[in-house]
Protein backbone atom coordinates (compact mmCIF):
# COMPACT_ATOMS: atom_id res chain seq x y z
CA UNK A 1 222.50 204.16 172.12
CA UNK A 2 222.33 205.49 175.89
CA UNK A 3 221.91 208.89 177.61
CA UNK A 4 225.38 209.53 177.05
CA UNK A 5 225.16 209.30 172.85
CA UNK A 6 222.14 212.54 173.70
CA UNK A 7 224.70 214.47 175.00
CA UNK A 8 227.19 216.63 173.05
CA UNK A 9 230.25 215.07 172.21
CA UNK A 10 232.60 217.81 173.35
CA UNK A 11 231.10 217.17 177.16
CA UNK A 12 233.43 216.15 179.65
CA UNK A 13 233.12 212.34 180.68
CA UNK A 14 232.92 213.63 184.56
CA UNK A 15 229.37 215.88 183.44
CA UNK A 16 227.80 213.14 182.25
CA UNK A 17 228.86 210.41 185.08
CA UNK A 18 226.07 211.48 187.34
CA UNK A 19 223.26 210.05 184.20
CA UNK A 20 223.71 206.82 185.58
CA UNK A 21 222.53 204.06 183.31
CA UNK A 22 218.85 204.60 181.79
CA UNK A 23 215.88 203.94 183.80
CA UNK A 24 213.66 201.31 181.93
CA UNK A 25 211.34 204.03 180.51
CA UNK A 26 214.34 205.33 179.14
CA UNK A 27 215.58 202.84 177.77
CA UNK A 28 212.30 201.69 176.03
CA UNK A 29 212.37 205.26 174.45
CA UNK A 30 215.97 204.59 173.09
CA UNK A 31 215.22 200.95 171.64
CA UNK A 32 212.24 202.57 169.76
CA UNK A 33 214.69 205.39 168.75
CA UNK A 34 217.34 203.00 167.51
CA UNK A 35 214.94 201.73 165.12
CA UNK A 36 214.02 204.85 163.29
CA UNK A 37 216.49 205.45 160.49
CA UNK A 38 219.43 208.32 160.88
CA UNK A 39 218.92 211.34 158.67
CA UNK A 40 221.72 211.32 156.14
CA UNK A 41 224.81 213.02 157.53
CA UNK A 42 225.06 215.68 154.09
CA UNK A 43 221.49 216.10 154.14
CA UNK A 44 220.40 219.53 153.76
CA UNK A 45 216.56 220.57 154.27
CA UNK A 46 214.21 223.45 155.74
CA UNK A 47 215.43 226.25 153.88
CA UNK A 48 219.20 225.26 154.31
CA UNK A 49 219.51 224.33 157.98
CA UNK A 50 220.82 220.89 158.49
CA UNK A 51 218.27 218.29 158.72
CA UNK A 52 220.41 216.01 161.22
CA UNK A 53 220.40 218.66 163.94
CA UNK A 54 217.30 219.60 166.06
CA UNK A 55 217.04 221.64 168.72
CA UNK A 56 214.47 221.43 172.02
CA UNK A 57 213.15 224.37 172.84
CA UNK A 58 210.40 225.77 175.61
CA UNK A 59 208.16 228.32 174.49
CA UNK A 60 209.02 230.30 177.77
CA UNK A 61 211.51 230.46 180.58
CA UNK A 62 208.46 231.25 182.75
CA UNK A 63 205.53 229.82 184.59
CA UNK A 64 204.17 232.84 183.60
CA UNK A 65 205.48 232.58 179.77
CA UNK A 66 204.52 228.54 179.37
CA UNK A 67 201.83 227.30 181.75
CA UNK A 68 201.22 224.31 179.37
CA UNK A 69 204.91 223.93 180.04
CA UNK A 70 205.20 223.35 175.82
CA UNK A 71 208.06 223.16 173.54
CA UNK A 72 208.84 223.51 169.84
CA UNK A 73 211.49 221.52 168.13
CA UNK A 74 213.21 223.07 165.43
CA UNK A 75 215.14 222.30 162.07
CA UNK A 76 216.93 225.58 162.43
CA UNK A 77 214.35 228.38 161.66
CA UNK A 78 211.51 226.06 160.43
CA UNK A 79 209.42 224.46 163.24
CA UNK A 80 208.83 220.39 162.98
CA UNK A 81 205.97 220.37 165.67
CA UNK A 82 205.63 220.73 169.47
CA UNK A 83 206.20 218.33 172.34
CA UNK A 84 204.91 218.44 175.84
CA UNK A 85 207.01 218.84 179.30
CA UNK A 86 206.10 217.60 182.54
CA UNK A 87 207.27 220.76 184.27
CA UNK A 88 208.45 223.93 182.94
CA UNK A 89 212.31 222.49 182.78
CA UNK A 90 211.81 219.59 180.44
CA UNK A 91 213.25 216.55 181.61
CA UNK A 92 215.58 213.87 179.64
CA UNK A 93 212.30 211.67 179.40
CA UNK A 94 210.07 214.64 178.21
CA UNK A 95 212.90 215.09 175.27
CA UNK A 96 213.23 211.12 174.59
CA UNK A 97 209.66 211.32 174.53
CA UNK A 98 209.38 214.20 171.91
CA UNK A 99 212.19 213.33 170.10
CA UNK A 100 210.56 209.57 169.56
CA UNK A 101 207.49 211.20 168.32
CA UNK A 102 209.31 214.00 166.41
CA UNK A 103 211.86 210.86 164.85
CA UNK A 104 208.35 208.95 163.79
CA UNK A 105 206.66 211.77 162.05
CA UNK A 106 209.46 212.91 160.21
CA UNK A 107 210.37 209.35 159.44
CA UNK A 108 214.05 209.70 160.21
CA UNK A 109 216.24 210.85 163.50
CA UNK A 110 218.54 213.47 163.69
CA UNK A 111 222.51 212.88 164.03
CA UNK A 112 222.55 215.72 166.92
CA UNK A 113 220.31 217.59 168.76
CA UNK A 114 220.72 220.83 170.75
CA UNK A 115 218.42 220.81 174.20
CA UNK A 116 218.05 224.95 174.93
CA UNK A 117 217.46 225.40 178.51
């Protein structure tokens, strides 16, 4: 699994060229990630949203709005917990790094996950 597999599948190949291949951090983050079971592709939880998709989300589009620069990952309506950004745009490492810790609490990864920036 690389940085390419995190992005949607009906990207272009050309908007995900400029990734490059993952930085050893990264790539630390992706091993762990690989490890932790997939959820089950028919797998329907949290009041009928798929369990396989999560999405990223900041709490605000603002320094004003998130000066903790926090996020909230979701399972469609139903939160799953928070994870923390480095800045107020979360970076591919701040969502490897939440969705690692999100993937170990819930004791399974999603298939897909939806970044909303």
């Amino acid at each position: 699994m690389g940085l390419h597999d995190l992005v949607k599948k009906n990207e272009s190949p050309a908007s995900v060229a400029h990734l490059g291949p993952p930085t050893n951090q990264e790539q630390a983050l992706l091993d762990k990630l690989a490890a932790i079971p997939k959820s089950p592709a028919n797998q329907e939880a949290f009041g009928g949203a798929p369990d396989g998709y999560w999405v990223f989300r900041r709490f605000g589009y603002t320094e004003a709005e998130n000066p903790m620069h926090v996020g909230i990952v979701l399972a469609g309506a139903n939160p799953l917990g928070q994870f923390k950004c480095s800045a107020l745009v979360p970076t591919a490492l701040d969502i490897l790094k939440g969705l690692v810790s999100m993937s170990r609490k819930m004791r399974k990864r999603p298939l897909q996950i939806g970044i909303d920036d």
